[in-house]
C-alpha atoms as a PDB file:
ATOM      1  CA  UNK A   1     126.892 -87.975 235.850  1.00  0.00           C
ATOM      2  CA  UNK A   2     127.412 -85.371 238.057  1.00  0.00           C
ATOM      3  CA  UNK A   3     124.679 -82.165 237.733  1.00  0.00           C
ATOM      4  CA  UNK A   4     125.795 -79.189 237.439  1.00  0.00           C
ATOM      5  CA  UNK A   5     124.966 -76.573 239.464  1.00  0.00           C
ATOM      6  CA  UNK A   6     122.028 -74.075 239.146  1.00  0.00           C
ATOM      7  CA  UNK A   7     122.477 -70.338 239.077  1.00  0.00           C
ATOM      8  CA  UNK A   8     119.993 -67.590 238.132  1.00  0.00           C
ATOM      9  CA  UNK A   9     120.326 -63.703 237.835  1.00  0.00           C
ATOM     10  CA  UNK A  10     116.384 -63.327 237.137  1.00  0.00           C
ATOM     11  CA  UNK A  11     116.128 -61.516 239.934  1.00  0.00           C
ATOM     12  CA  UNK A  12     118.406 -59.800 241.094  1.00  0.00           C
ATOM     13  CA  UNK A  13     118.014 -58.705 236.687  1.00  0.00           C
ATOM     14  CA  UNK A  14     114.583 -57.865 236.975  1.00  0.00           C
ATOM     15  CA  UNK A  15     113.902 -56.421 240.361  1.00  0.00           C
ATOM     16  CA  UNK A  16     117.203 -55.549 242.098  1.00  0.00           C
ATOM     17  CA  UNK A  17     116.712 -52.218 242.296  1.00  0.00           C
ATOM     18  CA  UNK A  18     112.739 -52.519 243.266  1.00  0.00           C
ATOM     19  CA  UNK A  19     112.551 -55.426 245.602  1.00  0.00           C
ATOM     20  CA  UNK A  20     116.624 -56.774 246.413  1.00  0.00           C
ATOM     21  CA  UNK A  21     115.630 -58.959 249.330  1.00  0.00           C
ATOM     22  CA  UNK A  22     112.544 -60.915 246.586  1.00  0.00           C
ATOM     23  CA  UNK A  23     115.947 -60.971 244.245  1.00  0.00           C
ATOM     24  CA  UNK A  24     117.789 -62.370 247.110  1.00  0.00           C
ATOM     25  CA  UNK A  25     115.809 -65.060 247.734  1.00  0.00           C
ATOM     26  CA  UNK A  26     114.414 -65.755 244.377  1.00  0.00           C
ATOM     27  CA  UNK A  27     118.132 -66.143 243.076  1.00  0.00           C
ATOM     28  CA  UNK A  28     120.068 -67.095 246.210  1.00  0.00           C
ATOM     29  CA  UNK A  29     117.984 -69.376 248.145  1.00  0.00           C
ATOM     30  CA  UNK A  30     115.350 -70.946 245.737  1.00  0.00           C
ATOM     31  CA  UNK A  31     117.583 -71.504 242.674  1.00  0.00           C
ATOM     32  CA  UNK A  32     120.773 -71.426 244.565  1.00  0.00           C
ATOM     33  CA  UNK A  33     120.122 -73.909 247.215  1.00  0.00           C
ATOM     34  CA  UNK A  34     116.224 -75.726 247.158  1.00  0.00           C
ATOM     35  CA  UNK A  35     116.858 -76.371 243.073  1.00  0.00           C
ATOM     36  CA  UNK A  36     120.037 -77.793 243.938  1.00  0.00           C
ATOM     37  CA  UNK A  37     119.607 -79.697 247.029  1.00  0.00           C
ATOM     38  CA  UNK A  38     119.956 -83.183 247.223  1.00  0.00           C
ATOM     39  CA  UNK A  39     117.573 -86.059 246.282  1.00  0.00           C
ATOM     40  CA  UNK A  40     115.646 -84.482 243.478  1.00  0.00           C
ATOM     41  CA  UNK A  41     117.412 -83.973 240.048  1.00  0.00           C
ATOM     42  CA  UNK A  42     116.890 -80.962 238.570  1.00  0.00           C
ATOM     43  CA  UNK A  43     115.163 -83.047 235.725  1.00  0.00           C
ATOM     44  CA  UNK A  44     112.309 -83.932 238.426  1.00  0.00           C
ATOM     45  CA  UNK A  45     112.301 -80.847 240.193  1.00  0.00           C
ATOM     46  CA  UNK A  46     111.216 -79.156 236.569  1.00  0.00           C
ATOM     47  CA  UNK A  47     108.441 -81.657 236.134  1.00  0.00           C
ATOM     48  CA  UNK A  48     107.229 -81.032 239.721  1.00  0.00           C
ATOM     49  CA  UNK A  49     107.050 -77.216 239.270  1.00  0.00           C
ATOM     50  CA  UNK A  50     105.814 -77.483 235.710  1.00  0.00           C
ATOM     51  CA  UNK A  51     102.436 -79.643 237.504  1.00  0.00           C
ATOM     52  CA  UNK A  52     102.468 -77.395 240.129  1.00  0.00           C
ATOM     53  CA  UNK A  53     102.199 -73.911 237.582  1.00  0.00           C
ATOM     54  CA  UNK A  54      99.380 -75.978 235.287  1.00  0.00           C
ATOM     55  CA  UNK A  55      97.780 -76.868 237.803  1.00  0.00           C
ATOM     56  CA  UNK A  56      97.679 -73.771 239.527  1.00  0.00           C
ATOM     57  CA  UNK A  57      96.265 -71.973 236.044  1.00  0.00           C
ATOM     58  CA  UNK A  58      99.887 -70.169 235.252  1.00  0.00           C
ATOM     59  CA  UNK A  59      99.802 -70.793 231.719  1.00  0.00           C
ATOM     60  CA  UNK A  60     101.737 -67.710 230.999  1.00  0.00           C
ATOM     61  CA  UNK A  61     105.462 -65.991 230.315  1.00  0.00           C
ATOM     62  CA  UNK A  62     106.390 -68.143 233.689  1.00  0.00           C
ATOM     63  CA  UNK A  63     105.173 -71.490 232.696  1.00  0.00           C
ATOM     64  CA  UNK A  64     107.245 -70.833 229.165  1.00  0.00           C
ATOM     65  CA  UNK A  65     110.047 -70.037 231.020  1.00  0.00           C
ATOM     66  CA  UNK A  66     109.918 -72.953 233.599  1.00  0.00           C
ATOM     67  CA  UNK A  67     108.921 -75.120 230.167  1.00  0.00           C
ATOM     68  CA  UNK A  68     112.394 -74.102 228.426  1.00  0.00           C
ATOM     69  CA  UNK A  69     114.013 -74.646 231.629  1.00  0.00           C
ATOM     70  CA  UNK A  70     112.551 -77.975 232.331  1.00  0.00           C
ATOM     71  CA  UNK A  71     114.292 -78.961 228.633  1.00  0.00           C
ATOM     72  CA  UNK A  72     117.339 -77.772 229.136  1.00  0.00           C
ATOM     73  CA  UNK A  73     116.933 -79.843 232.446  1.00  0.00           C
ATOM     74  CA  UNK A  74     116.622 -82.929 230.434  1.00  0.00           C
ATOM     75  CA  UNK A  75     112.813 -83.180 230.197  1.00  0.00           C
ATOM     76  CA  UNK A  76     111.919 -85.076 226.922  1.00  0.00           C
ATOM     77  CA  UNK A  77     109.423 -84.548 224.342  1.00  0.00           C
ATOM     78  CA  UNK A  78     107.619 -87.649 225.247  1.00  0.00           C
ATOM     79  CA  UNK A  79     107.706 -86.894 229.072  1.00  0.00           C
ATOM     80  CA  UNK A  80     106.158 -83.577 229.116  1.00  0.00           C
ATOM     81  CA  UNK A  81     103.456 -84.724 226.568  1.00  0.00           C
ATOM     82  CA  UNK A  82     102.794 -87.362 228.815  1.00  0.00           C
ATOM     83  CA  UNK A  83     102.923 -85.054 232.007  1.00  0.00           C
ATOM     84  CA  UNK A  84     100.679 -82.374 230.593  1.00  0.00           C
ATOM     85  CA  UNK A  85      98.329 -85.253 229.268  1.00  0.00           C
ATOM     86  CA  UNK A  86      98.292 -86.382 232.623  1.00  0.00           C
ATOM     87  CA  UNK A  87      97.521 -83.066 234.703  1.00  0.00           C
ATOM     88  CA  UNK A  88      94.985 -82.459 231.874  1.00  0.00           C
ATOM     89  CA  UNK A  89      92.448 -84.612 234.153  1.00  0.00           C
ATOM     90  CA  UNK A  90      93.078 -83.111 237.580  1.00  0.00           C
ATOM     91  CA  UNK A  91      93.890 -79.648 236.794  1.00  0.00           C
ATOM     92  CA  UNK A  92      91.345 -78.782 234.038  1.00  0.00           C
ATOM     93  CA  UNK A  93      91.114 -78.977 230.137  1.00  0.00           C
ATOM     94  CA  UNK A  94      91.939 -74.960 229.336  1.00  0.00           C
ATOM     95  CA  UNK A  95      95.002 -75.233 231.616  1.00  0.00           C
ATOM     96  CA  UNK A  96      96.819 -78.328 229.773  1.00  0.00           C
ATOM     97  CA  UNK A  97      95.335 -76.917 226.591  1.00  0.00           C
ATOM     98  CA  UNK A  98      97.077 -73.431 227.089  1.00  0.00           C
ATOM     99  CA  UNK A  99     100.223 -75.341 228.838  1.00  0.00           C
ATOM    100  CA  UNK A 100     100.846 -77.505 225.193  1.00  0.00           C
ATOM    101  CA  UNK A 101     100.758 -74.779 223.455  1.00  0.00           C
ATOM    102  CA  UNK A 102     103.527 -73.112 224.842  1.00  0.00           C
ATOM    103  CA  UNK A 103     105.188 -76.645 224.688  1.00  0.00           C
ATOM    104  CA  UNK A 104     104.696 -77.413 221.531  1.00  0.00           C
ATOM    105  CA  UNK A 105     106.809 -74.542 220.303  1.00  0.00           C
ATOM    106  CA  UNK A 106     109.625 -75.713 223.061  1.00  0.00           C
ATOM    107  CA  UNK A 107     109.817 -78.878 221.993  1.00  0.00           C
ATOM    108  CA  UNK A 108     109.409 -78.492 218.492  1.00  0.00           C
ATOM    109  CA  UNK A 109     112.642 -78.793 217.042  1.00  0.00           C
ATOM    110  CA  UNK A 110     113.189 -82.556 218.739  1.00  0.00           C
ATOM    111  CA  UNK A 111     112.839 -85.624 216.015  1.00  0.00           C
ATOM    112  CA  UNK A 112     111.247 -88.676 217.692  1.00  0.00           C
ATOM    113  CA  UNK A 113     114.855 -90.777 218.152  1.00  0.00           C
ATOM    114  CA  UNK A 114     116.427 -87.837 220.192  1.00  0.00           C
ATOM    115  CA  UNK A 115     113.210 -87.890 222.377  1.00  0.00           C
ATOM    116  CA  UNK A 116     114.052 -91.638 223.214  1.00  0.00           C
ATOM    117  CA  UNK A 117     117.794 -91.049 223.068  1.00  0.00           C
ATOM    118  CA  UNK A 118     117.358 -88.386 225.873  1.00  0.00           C
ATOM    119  CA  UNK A 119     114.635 -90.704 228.340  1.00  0.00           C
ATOM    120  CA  UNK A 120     117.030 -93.384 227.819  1.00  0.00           C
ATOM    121  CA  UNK A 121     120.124 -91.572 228.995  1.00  0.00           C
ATOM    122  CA  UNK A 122     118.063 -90.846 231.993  1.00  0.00           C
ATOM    123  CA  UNK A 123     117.916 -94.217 233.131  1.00  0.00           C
ATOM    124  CA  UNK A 124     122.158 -94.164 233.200  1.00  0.00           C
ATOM    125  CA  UNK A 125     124.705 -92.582 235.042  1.00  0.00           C
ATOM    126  CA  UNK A 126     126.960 -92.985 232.383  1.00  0.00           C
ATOM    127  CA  UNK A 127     126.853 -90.882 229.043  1.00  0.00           C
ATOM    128  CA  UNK A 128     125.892 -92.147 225.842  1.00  0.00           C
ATOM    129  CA  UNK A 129     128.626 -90.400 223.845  1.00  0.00           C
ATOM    130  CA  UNK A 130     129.113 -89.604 219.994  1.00  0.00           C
ATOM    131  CA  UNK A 131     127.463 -91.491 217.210  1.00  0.00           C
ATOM    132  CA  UNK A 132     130.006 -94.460 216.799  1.00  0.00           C
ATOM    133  CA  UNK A 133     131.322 -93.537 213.283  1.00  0.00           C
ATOM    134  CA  UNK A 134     134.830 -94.841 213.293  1.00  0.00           C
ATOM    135  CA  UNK A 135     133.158 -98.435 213.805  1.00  0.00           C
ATOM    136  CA  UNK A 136     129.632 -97.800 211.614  1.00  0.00           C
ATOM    137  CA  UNK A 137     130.363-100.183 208.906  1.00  0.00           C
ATOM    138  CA  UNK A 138     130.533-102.821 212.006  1.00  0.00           C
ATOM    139  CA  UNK A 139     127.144-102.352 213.032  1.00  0.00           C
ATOM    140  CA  UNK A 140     123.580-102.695 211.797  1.00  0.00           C
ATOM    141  CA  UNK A 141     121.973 -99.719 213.286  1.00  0.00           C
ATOM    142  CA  UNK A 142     123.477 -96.437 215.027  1.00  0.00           C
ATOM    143  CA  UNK A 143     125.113 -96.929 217.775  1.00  0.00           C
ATOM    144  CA  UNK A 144     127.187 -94.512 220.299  1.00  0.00           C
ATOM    145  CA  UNK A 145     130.756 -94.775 221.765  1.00  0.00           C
ATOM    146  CA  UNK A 146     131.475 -93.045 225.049  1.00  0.00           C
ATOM    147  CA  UNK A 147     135.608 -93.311 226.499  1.00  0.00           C
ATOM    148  CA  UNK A 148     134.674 -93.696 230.477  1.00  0.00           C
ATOM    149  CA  UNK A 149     138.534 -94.693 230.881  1.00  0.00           C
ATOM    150  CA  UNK A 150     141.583 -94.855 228.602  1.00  0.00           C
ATOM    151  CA  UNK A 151     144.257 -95.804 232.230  1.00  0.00           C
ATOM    152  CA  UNK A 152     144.962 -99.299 233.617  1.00  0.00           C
ATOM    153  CA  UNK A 153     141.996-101.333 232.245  1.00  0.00           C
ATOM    154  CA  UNK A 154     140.222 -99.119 229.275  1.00  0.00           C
ATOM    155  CA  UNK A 155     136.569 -99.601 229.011  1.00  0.00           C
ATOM    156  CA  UNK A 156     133.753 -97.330 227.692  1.00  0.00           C
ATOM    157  CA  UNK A 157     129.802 -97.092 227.011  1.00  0.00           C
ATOM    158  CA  UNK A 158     128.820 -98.188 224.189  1.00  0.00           C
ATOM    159  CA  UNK A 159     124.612 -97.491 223.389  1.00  0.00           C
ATOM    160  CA  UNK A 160     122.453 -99.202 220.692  1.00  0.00           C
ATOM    161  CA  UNK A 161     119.326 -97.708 219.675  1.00  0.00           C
ATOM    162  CA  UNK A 162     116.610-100.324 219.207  1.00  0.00           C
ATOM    163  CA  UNK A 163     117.893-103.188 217.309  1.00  0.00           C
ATOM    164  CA  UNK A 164     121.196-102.388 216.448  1.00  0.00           C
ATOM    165  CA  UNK A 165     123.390-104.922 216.723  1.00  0.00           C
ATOM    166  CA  UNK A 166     127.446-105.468 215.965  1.00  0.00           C
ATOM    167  CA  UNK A 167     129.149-108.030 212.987  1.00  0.00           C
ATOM    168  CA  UNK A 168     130.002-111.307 214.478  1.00  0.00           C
ATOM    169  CA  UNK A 169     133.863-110.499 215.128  1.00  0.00           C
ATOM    170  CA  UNK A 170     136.486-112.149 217.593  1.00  0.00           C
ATOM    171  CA  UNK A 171     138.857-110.589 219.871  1.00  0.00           C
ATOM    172  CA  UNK A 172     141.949-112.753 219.301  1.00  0.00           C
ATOM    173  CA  UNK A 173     145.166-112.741 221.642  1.00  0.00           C
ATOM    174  CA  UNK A 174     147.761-115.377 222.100  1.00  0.00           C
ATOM    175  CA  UNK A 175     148.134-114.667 226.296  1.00  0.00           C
ATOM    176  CA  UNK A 176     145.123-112.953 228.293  1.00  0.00           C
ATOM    177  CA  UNK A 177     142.898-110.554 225.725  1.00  0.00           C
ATOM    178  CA  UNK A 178     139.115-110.801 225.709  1.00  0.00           C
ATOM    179  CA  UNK A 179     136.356-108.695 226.707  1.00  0.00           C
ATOM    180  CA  UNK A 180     134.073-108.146 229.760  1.00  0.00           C
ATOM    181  CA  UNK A 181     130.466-106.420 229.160  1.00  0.00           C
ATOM    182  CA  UNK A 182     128.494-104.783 231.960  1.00  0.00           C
ATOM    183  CA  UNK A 183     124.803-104.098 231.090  1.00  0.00           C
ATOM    184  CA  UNK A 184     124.281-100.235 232.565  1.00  0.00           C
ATOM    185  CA  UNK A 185     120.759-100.057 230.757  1.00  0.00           C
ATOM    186  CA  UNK A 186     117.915-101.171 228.723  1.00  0.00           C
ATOM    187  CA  UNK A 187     117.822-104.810 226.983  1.00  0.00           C
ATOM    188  CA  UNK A 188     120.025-106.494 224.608  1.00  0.00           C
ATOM    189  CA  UNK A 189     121.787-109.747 223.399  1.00  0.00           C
ATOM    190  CA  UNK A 190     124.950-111.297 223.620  1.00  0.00           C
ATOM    191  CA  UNK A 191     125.847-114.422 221.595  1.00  0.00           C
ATOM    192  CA  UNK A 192     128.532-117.065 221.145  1.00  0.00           C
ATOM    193  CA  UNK A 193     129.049-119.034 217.471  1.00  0.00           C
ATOM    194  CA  UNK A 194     127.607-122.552 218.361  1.00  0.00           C
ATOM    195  CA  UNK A 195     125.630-121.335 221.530  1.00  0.00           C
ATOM    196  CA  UNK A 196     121.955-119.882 222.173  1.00  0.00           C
ATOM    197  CA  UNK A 197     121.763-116.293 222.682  1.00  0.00           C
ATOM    198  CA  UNK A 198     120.887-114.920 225.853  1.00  0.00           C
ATOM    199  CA  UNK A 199     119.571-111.764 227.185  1.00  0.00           C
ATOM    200  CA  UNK A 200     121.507-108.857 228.837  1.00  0.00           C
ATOM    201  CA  UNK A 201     119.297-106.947 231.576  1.00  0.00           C
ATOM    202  CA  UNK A 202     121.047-104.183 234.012  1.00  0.00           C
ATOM    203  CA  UNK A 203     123.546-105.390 235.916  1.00  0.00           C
ATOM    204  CA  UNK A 204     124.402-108.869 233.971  1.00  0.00           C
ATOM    205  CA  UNK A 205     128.144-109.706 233.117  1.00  0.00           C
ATOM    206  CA  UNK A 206     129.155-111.131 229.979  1.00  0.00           C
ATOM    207  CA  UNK A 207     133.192-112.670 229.947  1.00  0.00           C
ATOM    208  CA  UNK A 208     134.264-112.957 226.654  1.00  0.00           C
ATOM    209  CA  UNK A 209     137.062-115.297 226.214  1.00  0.00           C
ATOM    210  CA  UNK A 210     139.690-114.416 223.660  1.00  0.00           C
ATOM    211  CA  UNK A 211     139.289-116.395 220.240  1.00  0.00           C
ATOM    212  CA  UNK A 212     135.580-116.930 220.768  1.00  0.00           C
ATOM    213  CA  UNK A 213     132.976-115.583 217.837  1.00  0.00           C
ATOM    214  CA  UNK A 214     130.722-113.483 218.443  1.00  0.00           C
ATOM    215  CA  UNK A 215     128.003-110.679 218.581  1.00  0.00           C
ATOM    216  CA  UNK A 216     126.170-108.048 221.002  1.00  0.00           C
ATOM    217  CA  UNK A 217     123.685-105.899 220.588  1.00  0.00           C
ATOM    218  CA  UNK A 218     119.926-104.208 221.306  1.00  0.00           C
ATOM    219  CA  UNK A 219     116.564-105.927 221.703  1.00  0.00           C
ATOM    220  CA  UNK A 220     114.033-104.980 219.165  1.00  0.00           C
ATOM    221  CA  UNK A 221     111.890-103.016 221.772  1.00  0.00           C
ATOM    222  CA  UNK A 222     114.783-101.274 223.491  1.00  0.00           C
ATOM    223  CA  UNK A 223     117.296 -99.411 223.583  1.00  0.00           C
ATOM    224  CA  UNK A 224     120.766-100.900 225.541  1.00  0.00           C
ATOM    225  CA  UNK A 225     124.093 -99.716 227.204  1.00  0.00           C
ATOM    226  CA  UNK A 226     127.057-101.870 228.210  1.00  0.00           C
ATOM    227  CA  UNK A 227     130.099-100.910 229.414  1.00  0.00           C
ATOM    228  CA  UNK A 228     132.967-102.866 227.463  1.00  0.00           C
ATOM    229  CA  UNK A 229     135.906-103.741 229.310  1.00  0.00           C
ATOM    230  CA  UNK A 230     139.281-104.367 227.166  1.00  0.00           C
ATOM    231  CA  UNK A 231     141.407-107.128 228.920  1.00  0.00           C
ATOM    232  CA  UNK A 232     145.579-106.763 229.044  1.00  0.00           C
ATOM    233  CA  UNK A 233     146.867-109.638 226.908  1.00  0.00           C
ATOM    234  CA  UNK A 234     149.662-110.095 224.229  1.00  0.00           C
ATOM    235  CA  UNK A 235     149.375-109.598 220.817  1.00  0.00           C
ATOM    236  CA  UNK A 236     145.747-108.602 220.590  1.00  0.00           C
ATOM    237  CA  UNK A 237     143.601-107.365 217.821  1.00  0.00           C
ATOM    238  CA  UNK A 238     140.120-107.708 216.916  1.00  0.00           C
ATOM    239  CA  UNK A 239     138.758-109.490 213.565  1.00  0.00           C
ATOM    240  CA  UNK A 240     135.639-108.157 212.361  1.00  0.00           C
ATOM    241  CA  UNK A 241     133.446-110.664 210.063  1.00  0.00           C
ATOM    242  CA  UNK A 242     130.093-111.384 208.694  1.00  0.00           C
ATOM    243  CA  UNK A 243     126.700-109.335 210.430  1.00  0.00           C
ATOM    244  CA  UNK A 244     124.381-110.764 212.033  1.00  0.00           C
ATOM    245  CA  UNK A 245     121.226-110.852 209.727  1.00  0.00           C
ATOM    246  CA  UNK A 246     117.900-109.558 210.188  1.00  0.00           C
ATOM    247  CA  UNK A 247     116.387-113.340 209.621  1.00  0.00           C
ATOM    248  CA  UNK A 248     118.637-114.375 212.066  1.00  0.00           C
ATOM    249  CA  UNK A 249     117.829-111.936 214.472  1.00  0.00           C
ATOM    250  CA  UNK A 250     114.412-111.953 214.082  1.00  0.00           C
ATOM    251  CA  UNK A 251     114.517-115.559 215.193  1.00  0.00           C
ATOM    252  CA  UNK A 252     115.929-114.534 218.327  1.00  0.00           C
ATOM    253  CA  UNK A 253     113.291-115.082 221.660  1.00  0.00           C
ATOM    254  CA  UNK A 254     112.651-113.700 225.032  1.00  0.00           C
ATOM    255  CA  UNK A 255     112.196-116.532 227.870  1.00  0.00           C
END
């Protein structure tokens, strides 16, 4: 996904009328250019200045204000727990002390799912989308459904959250049909009636022949993201049928 661009007004807000060159540059050139430059998302550039204040021993209104900026730059729960946790041994005690208490209050409204929702969509370029409803009673789990393209070949995201999986179903067609999946992220299965299961990693292709059973879904330790690619054929539709138990799953082995 493309980021969008960084503006602030801080200081030309603040101290345009006292010090309009500091507002210059503050605004212009370190938010309008070195926070948007190239080769650092503004996800890691937040962490990096974050370290930089605690370590430093700017626990104050600044840190907050770089800490509710470093969330709204996609910095999870989990990551700047584990940042500040970090620092804690190389920048003293008081200052990671003072520093979670200002993030405590930042982060506080997150549940532990988003957390892992958010890190996870960091590890994609693609977006996870809206909570799959229209298909729910299909899956075991929650799952999300993101339209990447709805021209010439349709495909879209489609993100399980640890363990989900889809109902055994079959994508019948009488010329052409089928599916092709694309892992984008995390772990998961893919399975064909009669055949082991085998794991999906980034960057594995699964071609789904038309009339074939079968099922897709997470690993038990991870989330996953495919992209599902719909292919032309004549007289398509898709047959949903039985899910795919948890003894059955549970079964299922990494080698």
């Amino acid at each position: 996904m493309a980021q969008k661009k960084i503006t602030q007004t801080a200081g030309q807000t603040q101290l345009g009328d006292l010090a309009p060159k500091f507002a210059e540059l503050n605004d212009d050139v370190l938010f309008g250019e070195v926070w948007n430059r190239p080769g650092l998302s503004a996800h890691d550039r937040s962490m990096v200045t974050v370290a930089t204040l605690v370590g430093k021993g700017i626990i104050d209104s600044s840190l907050s204000h770089h800490l509710q900026f470093a969330k709204s730059n996609g910095v999870t729960r989990t990551e700047i727990s584990e940042t500040l946790t970090h620092i804690a041994f190389y920048a003293g005690w008081p200052n990671a002390w003072g520093a979670f208490r200002l993030a405590k209050d930042i982060w506080r409204d997150e549940t532990t799912n988003e957390d892992a929702k958010a890190a996870f969509q960091h590890e994609m370029i693609f977006p996870i989308g809206e909570p799959n409803t229209e298909y729910a009673k299909y899956f075991k789990g929650k799952s999300y459904l993101a339209r990447v393209s709805a021209s010439q070949i349709p495909f879209s995201n489609v993100t399980f959250e640890p363990r989900c999986r889809n109902n055994w179903h079959i994508h019948h067609a009488t010329k052409g049909g089928g599916q092709t999946l694309v892992c984008v992220a995390g772990r998961g299965w893919y399975q064909e009636e009669g055949k082991p299961a085998r794991m999906m990693k980034p960057s594995d292709v699964v071609h789904i022949p038309a009339n074939v059973k079968h099922w897709h879904g997470a690993a038990s330790d991870s989330w996953f993201a495919h992209l599902a690619f719909e292919i032309p054929g004549e007289n398509t539709s898709n047959e949903w049928l039985e899910e795919m138990t948890d003894q059955e799953y549970d079964k299922l082995k990494w080698e």
